[in-house]
C-alpha atoms as a PDB file:
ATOM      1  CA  UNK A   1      91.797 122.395  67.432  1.00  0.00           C
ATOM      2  CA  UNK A   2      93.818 123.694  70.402  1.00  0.00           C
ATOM      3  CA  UNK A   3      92.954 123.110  73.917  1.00  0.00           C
ATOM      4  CA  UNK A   4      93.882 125.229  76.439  1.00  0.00           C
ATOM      5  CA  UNK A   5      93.833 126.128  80.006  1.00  0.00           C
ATOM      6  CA  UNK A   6      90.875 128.514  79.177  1.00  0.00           C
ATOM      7  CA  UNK A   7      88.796 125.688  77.900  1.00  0.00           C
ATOM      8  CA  UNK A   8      89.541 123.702  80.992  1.00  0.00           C
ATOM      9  CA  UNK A   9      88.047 126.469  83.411  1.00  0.00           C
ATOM     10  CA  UNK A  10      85.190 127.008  81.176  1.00  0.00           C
ATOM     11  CA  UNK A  11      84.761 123.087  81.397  1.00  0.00           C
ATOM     12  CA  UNK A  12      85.090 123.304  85.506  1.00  0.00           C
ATOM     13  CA  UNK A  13      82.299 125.849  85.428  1.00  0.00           C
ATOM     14  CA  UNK A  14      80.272 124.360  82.784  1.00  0.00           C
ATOM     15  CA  UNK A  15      80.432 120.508  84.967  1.00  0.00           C
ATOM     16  CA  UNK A  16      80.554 123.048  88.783  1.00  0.00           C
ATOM     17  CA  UNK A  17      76.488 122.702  89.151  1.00  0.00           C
ATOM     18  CA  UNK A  18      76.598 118.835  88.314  1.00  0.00           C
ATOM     19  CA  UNK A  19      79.481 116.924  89.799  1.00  0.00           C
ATOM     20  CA  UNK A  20      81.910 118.112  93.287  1.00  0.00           C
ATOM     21  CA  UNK A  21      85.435 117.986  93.260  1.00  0.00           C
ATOM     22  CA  UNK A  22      86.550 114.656  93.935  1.00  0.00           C
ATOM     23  CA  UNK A  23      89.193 113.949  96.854  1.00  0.00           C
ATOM     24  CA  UNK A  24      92.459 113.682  96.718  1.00  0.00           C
ATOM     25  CA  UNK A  25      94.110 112.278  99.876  1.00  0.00           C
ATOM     26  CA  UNK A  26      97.946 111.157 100.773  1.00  0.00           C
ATOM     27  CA  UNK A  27      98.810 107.516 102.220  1.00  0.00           C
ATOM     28  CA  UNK A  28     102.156 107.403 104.006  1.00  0.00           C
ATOM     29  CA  UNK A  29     102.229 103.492 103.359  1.00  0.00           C
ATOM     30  CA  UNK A  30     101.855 104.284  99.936  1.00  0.00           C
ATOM     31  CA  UNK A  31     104.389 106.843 100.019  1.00  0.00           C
ATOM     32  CA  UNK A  32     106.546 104.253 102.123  1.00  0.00           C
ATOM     33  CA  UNK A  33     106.266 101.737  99.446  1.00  0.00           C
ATOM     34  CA  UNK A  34     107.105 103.802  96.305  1.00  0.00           C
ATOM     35  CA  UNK A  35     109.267 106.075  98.354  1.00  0.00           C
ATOM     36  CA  UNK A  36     107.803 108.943  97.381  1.00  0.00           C
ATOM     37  CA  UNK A  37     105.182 110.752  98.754  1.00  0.00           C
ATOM     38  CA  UNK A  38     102.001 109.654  97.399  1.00  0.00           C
ATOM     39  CA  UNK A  39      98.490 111.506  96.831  1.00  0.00           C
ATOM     40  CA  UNK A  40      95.600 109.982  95.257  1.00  0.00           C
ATOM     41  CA  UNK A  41      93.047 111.542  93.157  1.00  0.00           C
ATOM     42  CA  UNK A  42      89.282 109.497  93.618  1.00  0.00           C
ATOM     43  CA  UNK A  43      87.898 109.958  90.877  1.00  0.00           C
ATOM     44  CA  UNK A  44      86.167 106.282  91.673  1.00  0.00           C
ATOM     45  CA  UNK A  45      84.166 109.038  93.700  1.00  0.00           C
ATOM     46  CA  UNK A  46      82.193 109.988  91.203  1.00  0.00           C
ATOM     47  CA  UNK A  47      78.449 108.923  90.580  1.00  0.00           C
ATOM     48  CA  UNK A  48      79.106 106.636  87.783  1.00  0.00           C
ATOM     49  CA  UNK A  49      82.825 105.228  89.684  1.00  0.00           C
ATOM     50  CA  UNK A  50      85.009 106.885  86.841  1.00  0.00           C
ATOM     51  CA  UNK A  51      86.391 110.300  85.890  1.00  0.00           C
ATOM     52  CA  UNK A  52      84.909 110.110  82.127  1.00  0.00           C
ATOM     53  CA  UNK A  53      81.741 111.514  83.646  1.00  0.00           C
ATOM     54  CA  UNK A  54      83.186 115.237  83.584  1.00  0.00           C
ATOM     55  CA  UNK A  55      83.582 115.169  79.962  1.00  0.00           C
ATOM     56  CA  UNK A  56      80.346 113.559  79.113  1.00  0.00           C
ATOM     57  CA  UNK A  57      78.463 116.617  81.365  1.00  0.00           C
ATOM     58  CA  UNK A  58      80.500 118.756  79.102  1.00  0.00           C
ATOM     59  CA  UNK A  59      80.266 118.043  76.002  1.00  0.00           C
ATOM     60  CA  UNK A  60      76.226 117.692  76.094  1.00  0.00           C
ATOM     61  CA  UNK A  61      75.283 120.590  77.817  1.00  0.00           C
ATOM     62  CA  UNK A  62      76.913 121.985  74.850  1.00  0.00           C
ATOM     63  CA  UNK A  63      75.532 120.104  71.906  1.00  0.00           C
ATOM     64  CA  UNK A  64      73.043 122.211  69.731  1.00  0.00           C
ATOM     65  CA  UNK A  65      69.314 121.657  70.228  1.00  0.00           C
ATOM     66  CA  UNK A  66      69.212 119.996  66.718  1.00  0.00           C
ATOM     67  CA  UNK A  67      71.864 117.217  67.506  1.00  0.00           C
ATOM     68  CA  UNK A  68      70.345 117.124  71.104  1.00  0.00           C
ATOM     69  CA  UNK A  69      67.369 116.026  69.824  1.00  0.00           C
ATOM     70  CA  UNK A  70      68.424 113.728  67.801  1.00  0.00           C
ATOM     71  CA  UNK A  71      69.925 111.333  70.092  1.00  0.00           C
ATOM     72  CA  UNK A  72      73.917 110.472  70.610  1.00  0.00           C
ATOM     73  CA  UNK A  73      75.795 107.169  70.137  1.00  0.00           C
ATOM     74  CA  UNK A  74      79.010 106.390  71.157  1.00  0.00           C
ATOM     75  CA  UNK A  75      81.173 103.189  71.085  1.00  0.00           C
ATOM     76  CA  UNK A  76      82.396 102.322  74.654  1.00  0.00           C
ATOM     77  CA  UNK A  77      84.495  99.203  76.879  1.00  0.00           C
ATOM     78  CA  UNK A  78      82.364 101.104  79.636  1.00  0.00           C
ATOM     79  CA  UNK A  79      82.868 103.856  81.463  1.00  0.00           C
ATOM     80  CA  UNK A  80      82.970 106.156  78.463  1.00  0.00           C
ATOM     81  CA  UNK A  81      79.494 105.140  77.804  1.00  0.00           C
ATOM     82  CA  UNK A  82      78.151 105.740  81.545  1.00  0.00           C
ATOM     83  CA  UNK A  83      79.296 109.300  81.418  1.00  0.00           C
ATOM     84  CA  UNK A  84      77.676 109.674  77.749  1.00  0.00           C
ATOM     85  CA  UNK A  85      74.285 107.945  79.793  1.00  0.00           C
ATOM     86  CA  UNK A  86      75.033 110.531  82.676  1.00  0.00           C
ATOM     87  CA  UNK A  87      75.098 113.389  80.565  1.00  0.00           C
ATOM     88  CA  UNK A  88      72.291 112.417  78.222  1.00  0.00           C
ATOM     89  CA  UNK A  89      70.044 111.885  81.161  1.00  0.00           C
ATOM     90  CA  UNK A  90      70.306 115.304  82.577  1.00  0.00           C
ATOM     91  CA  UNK A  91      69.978 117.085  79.080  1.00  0.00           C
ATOM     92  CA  UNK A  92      66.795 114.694  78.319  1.00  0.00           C
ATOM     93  CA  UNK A  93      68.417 113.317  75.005  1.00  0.00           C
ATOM     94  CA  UNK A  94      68.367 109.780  73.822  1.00  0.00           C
ATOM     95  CA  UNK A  95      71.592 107.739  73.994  1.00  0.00           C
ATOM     96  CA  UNK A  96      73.083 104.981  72.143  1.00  0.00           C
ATOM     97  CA  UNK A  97      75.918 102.922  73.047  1.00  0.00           C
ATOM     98  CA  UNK A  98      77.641 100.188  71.294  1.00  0.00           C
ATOM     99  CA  UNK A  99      79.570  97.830  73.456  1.00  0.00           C
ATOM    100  CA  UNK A 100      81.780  95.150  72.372  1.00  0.00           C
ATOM    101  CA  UNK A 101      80.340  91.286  73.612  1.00  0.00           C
ATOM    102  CA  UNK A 102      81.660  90.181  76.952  1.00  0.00           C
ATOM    103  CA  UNK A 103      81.943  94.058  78.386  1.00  0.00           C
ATOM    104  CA  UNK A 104      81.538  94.799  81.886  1.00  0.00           C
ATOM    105  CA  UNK A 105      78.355  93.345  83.042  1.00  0.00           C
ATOM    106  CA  UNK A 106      78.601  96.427  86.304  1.00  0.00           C
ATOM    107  CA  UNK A 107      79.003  99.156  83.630  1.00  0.00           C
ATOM    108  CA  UNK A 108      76.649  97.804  80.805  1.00  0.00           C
ATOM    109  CA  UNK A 109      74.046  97.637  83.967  1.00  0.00           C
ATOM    110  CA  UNK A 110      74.960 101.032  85.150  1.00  0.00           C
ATOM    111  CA  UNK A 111      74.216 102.433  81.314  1.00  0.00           C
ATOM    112  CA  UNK A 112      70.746 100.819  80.965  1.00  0.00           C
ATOM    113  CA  UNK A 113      69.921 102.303  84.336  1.00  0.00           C
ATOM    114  CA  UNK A 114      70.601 105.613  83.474  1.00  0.00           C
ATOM    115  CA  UNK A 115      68.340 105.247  80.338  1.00  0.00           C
ATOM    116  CA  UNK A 116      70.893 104.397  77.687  1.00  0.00           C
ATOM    117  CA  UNK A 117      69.899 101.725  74.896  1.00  0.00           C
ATOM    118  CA  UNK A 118      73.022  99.287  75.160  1.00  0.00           C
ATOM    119  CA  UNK A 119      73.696  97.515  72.047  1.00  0.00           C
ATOM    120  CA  UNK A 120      76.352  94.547  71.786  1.00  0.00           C
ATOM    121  CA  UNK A 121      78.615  94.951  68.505  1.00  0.00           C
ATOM    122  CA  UNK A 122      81.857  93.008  68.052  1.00  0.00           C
ATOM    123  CA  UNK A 123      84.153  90.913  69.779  1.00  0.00           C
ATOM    124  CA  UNK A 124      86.174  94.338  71.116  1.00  0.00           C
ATOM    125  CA  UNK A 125      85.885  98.687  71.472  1.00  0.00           C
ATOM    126  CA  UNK A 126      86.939  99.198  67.930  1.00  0.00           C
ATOM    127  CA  UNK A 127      84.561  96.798  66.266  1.00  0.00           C
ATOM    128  CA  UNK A 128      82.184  98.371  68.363  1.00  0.00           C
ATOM    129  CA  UNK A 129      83.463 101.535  67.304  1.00  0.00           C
ATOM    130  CA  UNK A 130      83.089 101.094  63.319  1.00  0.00           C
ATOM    131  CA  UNK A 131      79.701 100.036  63.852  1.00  0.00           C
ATOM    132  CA  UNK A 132      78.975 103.141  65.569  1.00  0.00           C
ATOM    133  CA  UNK A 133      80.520 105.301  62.787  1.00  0.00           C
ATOM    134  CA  UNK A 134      78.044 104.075  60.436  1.00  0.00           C
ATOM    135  CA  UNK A 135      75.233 103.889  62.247  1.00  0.00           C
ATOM    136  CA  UNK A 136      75.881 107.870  62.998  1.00  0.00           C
ATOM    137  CA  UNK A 137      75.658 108.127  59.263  1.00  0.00           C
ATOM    138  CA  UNK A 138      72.812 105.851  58.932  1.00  0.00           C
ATOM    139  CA  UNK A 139      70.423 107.741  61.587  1.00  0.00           C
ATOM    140  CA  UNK A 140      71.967 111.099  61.729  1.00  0.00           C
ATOM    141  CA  UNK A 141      72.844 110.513  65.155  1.00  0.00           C
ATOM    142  CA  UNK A 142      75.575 113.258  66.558  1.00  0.00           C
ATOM    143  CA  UNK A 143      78.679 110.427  66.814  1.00  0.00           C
ATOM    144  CA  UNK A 144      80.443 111.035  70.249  1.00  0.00           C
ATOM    145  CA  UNK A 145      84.017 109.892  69.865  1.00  0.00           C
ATOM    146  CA  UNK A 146      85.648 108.899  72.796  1.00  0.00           C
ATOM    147  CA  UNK A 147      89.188 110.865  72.147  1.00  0.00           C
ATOM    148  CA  UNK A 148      88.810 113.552  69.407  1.00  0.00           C
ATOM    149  CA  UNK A 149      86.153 115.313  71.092  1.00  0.00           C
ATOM    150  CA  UNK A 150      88.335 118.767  72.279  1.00  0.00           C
ATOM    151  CA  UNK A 151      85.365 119.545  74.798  1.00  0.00           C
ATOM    152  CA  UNK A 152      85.612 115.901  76.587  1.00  0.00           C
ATOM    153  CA  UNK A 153      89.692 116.566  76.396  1.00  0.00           C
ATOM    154  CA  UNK A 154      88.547 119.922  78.591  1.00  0.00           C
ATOM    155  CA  UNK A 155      85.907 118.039  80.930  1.00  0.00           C
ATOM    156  CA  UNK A 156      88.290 115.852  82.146  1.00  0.00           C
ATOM    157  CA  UNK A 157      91.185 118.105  82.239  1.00  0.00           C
ATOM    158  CA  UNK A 158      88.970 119.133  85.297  1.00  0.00           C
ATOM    159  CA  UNK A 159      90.304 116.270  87.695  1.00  0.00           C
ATOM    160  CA  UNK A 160      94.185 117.394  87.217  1.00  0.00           C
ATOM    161  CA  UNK A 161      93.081 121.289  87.689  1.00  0.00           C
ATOM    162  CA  UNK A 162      91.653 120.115  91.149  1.00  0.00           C
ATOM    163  CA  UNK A 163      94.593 118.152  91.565  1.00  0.00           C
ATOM    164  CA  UNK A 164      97.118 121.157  91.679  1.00  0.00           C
ATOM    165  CA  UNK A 165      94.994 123.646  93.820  1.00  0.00           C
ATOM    166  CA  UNK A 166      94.043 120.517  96.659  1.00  0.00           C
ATOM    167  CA  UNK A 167      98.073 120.298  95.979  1.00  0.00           C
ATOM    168  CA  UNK A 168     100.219 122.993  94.667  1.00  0.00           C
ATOM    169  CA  UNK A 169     103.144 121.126  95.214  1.00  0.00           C
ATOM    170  CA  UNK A 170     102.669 117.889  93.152  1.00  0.00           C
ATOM    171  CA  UNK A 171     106.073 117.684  91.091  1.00  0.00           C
ATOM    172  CA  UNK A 172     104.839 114.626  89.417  1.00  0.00           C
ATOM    173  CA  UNK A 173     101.405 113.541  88.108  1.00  0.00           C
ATOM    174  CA  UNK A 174     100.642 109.709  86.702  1.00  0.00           C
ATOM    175  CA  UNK A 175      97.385 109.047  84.278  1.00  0.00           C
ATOM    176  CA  UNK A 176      96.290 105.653  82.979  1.00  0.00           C
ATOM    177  CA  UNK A 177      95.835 105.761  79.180  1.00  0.00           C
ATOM    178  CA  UNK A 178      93.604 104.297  77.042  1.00  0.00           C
ATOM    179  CA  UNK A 179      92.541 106.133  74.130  1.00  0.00           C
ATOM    180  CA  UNK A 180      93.878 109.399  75.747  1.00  0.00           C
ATOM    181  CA  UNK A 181      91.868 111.739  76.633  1.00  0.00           C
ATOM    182  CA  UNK A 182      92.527 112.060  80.453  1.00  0.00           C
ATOM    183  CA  UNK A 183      96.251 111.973  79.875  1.00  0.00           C
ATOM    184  CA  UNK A 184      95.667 114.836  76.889  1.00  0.00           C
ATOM    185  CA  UNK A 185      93.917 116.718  79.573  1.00  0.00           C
ATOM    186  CA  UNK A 186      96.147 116.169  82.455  1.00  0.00           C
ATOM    187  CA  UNK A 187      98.731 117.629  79.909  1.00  0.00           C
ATOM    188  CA  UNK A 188      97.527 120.691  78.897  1.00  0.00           C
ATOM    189  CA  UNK A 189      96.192 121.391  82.689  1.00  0.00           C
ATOM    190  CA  UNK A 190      99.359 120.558  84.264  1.00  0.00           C
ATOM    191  CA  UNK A 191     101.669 121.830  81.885  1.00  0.00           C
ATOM    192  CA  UNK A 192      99.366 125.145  81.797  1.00  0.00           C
ATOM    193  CA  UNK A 193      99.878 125.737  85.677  1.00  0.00           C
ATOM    194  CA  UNK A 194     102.957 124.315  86.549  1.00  0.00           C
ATOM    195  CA  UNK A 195     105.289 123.968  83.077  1.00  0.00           C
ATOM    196  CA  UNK A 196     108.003 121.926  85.080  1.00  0.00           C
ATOM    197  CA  UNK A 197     105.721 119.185  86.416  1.00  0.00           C
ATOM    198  CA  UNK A 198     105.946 115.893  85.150  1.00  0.00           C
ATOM    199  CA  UNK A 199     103.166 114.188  83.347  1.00  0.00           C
ATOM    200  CA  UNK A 200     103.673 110.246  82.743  1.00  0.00           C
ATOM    201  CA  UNK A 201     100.997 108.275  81.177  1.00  0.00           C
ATOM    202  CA  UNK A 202     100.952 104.656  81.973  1.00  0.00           C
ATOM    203  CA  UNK A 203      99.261 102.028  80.046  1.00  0.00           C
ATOM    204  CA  UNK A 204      98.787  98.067  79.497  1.00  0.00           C
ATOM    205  CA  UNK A 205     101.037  95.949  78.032  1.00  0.00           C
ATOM    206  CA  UNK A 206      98.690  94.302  76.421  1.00  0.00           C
ATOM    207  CA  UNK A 207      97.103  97.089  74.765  1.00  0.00           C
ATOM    208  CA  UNK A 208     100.098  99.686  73.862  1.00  0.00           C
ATOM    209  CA  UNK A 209      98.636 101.342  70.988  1.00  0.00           C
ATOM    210  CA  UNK A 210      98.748 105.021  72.367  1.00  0.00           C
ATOM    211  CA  UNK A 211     101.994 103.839  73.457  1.00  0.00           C
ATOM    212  CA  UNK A 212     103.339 103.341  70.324  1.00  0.00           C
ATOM    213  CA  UNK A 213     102.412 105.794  68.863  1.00  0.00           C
ATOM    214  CA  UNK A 214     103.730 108.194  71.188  1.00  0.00           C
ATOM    215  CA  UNK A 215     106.858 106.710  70.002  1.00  0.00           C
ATOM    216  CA  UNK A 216     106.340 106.777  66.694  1.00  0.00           C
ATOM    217  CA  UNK A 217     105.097 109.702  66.823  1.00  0.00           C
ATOM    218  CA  UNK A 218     102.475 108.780  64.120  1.00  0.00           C
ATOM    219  CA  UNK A 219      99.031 106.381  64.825  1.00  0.00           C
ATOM    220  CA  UNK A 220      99.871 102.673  64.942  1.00  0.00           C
ATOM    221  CA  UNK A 221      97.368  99.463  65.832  1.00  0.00           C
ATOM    222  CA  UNK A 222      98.416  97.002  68.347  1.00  0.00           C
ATOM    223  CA  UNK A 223      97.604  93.803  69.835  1.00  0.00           C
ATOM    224  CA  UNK A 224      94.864  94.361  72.418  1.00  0.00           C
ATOM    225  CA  UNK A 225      94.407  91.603  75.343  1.00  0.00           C
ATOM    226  CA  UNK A 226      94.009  93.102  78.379  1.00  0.00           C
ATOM    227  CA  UNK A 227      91.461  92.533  81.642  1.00  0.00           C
ATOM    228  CA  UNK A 228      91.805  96.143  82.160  1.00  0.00           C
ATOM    229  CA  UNK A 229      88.617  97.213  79.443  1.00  0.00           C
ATOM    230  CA  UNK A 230      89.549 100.927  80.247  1.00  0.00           C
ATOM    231  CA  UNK A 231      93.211 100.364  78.663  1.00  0.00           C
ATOM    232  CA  UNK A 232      91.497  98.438  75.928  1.00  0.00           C
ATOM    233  CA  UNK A 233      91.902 100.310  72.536  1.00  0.00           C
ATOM    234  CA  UNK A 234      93.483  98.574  69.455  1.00  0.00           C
ATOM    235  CA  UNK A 235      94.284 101.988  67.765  1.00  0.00           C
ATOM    236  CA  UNK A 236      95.068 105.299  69.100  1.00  0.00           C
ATOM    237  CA  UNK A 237      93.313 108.391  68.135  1.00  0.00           C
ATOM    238  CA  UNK A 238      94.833 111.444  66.604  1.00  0.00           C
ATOM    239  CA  UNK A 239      93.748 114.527  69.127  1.00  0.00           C
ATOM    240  CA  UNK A 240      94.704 113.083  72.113  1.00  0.00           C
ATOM    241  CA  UNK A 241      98.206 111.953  70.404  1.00  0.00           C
ATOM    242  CA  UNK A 242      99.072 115.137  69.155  1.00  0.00           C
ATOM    243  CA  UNK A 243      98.617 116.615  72.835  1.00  0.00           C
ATOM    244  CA  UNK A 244     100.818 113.993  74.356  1.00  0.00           C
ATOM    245  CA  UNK A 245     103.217 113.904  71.871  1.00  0.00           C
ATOM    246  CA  UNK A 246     103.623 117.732  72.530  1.00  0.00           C
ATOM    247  CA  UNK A 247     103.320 117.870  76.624  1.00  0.00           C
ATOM    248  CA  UNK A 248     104.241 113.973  77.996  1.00  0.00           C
ATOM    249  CA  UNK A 249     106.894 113.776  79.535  1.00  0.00           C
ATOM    250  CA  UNK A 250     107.296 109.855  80.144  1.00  0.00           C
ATOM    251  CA  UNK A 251     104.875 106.393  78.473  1.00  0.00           C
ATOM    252  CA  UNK A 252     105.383 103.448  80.737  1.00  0.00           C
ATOM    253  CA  UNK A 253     103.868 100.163  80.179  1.00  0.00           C
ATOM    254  CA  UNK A 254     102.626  97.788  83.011  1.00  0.00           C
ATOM    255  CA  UNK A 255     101.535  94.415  83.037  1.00  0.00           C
ATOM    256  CA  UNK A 256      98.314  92.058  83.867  1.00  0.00           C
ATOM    257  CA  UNK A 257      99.865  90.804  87.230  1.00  0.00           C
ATOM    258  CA  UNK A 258     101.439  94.380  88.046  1.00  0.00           C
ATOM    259  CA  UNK A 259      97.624  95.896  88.009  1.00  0.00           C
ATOM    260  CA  UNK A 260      96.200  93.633  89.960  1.00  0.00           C
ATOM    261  CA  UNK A 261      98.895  93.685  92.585  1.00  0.00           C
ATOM    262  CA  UNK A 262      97.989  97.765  92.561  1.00  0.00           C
ATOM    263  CA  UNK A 263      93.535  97.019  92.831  1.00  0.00           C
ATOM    264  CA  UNK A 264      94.609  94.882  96.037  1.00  0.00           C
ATOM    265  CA  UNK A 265      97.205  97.013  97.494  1.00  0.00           C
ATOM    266  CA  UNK A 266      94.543  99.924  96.990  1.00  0.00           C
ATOM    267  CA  UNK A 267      92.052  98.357  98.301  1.00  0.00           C
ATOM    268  CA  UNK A 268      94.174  97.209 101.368  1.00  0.00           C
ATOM    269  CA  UNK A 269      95.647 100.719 102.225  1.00  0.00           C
ATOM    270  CA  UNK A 270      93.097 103.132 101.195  1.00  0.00           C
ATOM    271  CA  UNK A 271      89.907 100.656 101.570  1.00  0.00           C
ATOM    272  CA  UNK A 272      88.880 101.632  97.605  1.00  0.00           C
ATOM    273  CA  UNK A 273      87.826  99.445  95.112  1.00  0.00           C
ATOM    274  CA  UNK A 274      89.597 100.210  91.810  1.00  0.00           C
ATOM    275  CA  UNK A 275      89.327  98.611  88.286  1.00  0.00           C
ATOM    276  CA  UNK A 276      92.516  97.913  86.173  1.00  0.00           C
ATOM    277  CA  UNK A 277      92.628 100.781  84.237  1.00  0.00           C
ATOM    278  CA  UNK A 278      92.244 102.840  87.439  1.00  0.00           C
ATOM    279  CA  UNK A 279      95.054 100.971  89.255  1.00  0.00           C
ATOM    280  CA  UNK A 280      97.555 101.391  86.579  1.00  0.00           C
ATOM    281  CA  UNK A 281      98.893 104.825  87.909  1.00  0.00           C
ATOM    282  CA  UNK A 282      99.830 103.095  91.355  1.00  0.00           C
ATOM    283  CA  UNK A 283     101.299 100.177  89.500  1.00  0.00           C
ATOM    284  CA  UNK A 284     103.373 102.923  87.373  1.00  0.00           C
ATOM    285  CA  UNK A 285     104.703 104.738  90.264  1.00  0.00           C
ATOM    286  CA  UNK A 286     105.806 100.851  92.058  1.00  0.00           C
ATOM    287  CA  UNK A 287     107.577 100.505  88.818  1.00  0.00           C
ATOM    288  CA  UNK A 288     108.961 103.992  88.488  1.00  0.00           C
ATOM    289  CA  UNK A 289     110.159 103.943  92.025  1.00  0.00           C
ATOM    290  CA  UNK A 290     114.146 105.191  91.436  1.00  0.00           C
ATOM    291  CA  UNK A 291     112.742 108.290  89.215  1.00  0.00           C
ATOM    292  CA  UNK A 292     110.046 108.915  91.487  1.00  0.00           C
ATOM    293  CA  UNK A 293     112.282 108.824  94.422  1.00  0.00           C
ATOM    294  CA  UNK A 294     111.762 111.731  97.338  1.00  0.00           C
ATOM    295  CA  UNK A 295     108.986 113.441  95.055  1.00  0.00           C
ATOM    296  CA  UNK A 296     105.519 114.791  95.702  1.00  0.00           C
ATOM    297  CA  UNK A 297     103.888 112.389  93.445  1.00  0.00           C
ATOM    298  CA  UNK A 298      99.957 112.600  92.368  1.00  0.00           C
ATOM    299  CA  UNK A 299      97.942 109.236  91.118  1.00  0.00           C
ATOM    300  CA  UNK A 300      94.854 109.374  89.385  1.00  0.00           C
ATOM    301  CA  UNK A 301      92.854 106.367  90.271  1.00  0.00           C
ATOM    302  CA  UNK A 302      90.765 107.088  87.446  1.00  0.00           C
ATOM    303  CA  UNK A 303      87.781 104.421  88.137  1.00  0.00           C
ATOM    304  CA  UNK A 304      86.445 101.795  90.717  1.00  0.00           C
ATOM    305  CA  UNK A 305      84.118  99.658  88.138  1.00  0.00           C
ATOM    306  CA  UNK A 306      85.620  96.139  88.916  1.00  0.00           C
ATOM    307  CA  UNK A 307      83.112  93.666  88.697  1.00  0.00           C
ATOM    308  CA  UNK A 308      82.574  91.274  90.882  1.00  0.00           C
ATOM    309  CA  UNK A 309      84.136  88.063  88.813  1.00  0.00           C
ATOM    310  CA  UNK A 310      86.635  90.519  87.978  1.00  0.00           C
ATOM    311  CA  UNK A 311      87.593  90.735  91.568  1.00  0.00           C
ATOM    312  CA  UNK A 312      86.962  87.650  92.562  1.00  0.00           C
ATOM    313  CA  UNK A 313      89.721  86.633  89.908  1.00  0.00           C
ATOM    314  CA  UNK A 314      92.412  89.170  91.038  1.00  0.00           C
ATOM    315  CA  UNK A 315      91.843  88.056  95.030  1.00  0.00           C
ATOM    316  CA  UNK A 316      92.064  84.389  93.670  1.00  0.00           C
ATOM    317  CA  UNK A 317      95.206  85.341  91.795  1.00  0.00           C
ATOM    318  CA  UNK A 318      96.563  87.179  94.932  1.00  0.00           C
ATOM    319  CA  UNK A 319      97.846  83.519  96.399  1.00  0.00           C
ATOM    320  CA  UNK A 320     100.289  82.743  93.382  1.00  0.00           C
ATOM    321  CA  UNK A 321     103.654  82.951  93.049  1.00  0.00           C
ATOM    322  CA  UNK A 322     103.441  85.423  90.513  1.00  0.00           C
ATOM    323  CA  UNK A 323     101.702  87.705  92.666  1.00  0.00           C
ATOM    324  CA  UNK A 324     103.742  89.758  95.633  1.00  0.00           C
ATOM    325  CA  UNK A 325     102.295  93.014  97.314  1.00  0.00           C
ATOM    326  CA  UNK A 326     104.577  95.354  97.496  1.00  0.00           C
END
């Protein structure tokens, strides 16, 4: 299915009596330190800390009665989940979500509170993941995917449509990616508006699957062992791909130490909490700092869900040698 910019308004006014805009506000030492100057999109704003939320609102308030009352499930690292427990708690339907063991304890907390039945199922997302497939087939559940879904893709393509009218000027845009679907999004609304901005996705090394297969330009597996469970995917998915494959302009990879050095330089400078996956953009644009170079650069800190151990274990790691603020 195509996405376009048509299905991204319709998404803004579909999500427009649920969630504001989120803020996006420039930090000269920021801009000092990359060189470029810097505006961040806080999407660690929204009510469940991560911009997944749009796409969950979405894609339920569109689901047919019939699958509406028969409940969702979904396969989640986290913050997929919370916007499928969002959504599902302000259509009334009954939510399912499969986490792998040792996920977020903040995010598996945040689901149960907003009424989702949290389920533990393999040691990672896409063991999780299989288990949900079946289970869809089992029950007759409506299975929420958390990439090929084209109205999720248009939810979040929200956050980079409010990018480019708080800023009309951004010539660059960074996205983390995971499975996709925010970068796919930031694509097609970018591309859509401006056609000579440049989209870069940024991801883990440690989980490069999309990465890969952006290369490839077919779906390959990789290695997954990250900290950063939004990055977290062992495979990529084939909707998102085929967007970025069309509409990316650059992939970069970062590493463990380089996201971490980005949660506590955004937390030092801008006073916000962000988890790994939401810190990769800034630790893409350090890396990227030549290209980037005199440019009116957008990041999307895409989520603040660190937990508390997790943070605890980035300050701790903040004293070693490894580990040099920029």
């Amino acid at each position: 299915m195509t996405i376009t910019l048509a299905d991204i308004l319709d998404a803004r006014r579909s999500i427009a009596p649920y969630l504001n805009p989120t803020p996006l506000y420039h930090y000269p030492s920021l801009s000092q330190m990359v060189g470029a100057e810097i505006w961040v999109k806080h999407e660690n704003h929204q009510p469940i800390g991560a911009f997944k939320v749009r796409g969950g609102i979405h894609l339920l308030r569109h689901l047919p009665a019939a699958q509406r009352q028969a409940g969702v499930i979904t396969a989640s690292t986290g913050n997929h989940g919370q916007s499928i427990a969002y959504a599902a708690r302000l259509f009334q339907t009954r939510a399912i979500i499969a986490v792998p063991e040792g996920a977020n304890p903040a995010k598996v907390l945040s689901m149960r509170h907003l009424g989702a039945e949290v389920v533990f199922r393999g040691q990672d997302f896409d063991a999780a993941r299989v288990w949900v497939e079946q289970e869809a087939q089992r029950q007759g559940y409506r299975y929420v995917h958390s990439g090929n879904e084209p109205l999720l893709i248009a939810g979040v393509g929200t956050l980079t449509l409010e990018m480019l009218e708080q800023q009309p000027r951004l010539d660059a845009i960074l996205v983390p990616v995971g499975g996709g679907s925010g970068a796919a999004g930031a694509c097609i609304a970018a591309k859509s508006i401006q056609p000579d901005i440049i989209v870069i996705g940024v991801q883990a090394e440690q989980a490069p699957a999309a990465y890969h297969s952006w290369l490839a330009g077919e779906l390959r597996e990789a290695g997954m062992n990250t900290f950063a469970e939004g990055l977290a995917t062992r495979t990529a998915f084939a909707l998102p791909q085929s967007i970025l494959r069309t509409h990316l302009d650059d992939f970069i990879l970062v590493s463990e130490d380089e996201m971490r050095q980005a949660i506590v330089t955004l937390l030092a400078h801008t006073r916000n909490l962000a988890e790994g996956a939401g810190a990769a953009a800034l630790a893409g644009a350090l890396k990227l700092r030549r290209q980037l170079a005199g440019k009116r650069v957008g990041v999307v800190l895409s989520g603040g869900n660190l937990s508390i151990d997790q943070l605890r274990t980035v300050l701790a790691a903040e004293g070693s040698p490894a580990f040099q603020l920029s």
